[in-house]
Protein backbone atom coordinates (compact mmCIF):
# COMPACT_ATOMS: atom_id res chain seq x y z
CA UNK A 1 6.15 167.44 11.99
CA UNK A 2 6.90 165.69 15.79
CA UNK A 3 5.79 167.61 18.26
CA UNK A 4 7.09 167.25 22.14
CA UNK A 5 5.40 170.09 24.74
CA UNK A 6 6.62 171.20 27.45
CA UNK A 7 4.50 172.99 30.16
CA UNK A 8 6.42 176.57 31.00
CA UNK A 9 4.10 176.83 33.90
CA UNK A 10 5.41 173.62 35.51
CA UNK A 11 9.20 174.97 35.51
CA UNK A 12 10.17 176.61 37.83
CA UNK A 13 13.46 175.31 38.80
CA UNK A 14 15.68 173.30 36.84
CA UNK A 15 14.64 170.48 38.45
CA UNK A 16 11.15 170.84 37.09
CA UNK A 17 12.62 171.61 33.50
CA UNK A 18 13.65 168.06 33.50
CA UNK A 19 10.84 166.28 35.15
CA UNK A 20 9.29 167.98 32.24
CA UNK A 21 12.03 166.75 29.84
CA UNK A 22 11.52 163.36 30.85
CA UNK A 23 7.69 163.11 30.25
CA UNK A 24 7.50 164.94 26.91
CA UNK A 25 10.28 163.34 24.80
CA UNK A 26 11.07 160.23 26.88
CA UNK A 27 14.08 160.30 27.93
CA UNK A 28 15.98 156.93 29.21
CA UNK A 29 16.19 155.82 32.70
CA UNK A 30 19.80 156.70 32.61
CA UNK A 31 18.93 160.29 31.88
CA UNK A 32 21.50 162.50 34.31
CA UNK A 33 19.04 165.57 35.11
CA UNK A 34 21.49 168.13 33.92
CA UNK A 35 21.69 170.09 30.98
CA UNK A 36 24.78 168.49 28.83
CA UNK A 37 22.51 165.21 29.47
CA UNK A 38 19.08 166.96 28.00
CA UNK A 39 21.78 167.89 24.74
CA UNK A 40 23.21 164.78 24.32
CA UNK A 41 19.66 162.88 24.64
CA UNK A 42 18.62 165.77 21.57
CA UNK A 43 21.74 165.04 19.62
CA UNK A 44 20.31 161.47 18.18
CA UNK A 45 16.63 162.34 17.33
CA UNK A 46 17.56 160.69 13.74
CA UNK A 47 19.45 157.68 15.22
CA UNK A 48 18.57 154.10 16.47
CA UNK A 49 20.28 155.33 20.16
CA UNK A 50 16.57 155.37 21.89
CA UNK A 51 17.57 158.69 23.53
CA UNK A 52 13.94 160.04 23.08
CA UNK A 53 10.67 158.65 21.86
CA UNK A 54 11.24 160.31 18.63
CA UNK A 55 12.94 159.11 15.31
CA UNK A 56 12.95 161.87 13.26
CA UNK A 57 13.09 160.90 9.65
CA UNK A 58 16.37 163.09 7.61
CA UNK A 59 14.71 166.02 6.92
CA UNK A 60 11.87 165.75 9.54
CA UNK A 61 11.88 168.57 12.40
CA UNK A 62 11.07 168.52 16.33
CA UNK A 63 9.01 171.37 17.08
CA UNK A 64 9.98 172.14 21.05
CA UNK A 65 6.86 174.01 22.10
CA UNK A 66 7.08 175.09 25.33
CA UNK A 67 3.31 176.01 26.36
CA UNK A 68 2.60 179.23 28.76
CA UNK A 69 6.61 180.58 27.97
CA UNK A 70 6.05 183.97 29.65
CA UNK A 71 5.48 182.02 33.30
CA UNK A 72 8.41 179.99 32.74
CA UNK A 73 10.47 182.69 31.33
CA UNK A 74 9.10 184.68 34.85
CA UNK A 75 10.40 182.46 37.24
CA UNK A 76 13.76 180.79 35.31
CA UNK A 77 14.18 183.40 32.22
CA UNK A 78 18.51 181.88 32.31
CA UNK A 79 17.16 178.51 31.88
CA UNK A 80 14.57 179.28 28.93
CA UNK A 81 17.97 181.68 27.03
CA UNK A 82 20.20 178.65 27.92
CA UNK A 83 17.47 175.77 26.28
CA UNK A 84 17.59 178.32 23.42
CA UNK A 85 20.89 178.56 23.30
CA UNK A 86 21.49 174.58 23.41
CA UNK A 87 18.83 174.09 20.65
CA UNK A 88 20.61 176.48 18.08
CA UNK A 89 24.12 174.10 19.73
CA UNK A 90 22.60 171.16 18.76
CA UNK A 91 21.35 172.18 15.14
CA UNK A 92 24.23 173.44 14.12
CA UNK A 93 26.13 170.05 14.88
CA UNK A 94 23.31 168.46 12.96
CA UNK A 95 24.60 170.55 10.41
CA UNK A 96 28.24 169.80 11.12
CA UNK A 97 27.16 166.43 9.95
CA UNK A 98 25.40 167.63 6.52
CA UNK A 99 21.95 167.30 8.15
CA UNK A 100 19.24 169.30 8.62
CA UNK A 101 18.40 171.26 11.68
CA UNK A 102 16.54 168.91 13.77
CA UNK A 103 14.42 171.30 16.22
CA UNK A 104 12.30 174.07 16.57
CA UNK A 105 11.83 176.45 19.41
CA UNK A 106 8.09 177.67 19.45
CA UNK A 107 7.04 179.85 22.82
CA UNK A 108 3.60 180.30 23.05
């Protein structure tokens, strides 16, 4: 299983959500900073787009770990229900599309 994580203590702000994006699933230079960007980058983890460092094989699963969740879910708890919200989003159009769910939320 791929596994991209995220430091919770590190954001803060939504700014700092996606500094964080950028550095743990490598996101391209034409990443937009905003959240409809972080979904469509998330949306091709199975195709040859290069949206993230990660090419999930068809029934292979991101695991989204997002490491110290209580601090982040202190200081931004609407952006930690809204990435949750956007994960279950994006696997249910990966299931749209007769695929598998492609992530995982894990807080820890």
């Amino acid at each position: 299983m791929a596994v991209a994580e995220l430091n919770g203590a590190a954001i803060v702000d939504e700014a700092s959500f996606h500094a964080e994006s950028r550095r743990a699933f490598g996101f391209p230079a034409s990443y937009t900073d905003s959240i409809d960007a972080w979904v469509d980058c998330m949306s091709y983890l199975r195709d040859e787009e290069n949206m993230t460092k990660f090419r999930l094989k068809p029934n292979e699963v991101l695991e989204v770990v997002i490491a110290d969740a209580e601090k982040m879910k202190a200081a931004v708890p609407d952006l930690l229900e809204e990435l949750a919200f956007c994960i279950g989003g994006i696997n249910e159009r990966y299931e749209d599309y007769g695929e598998k769910p492609a992530l995982e939320l894990v807080l820890r």
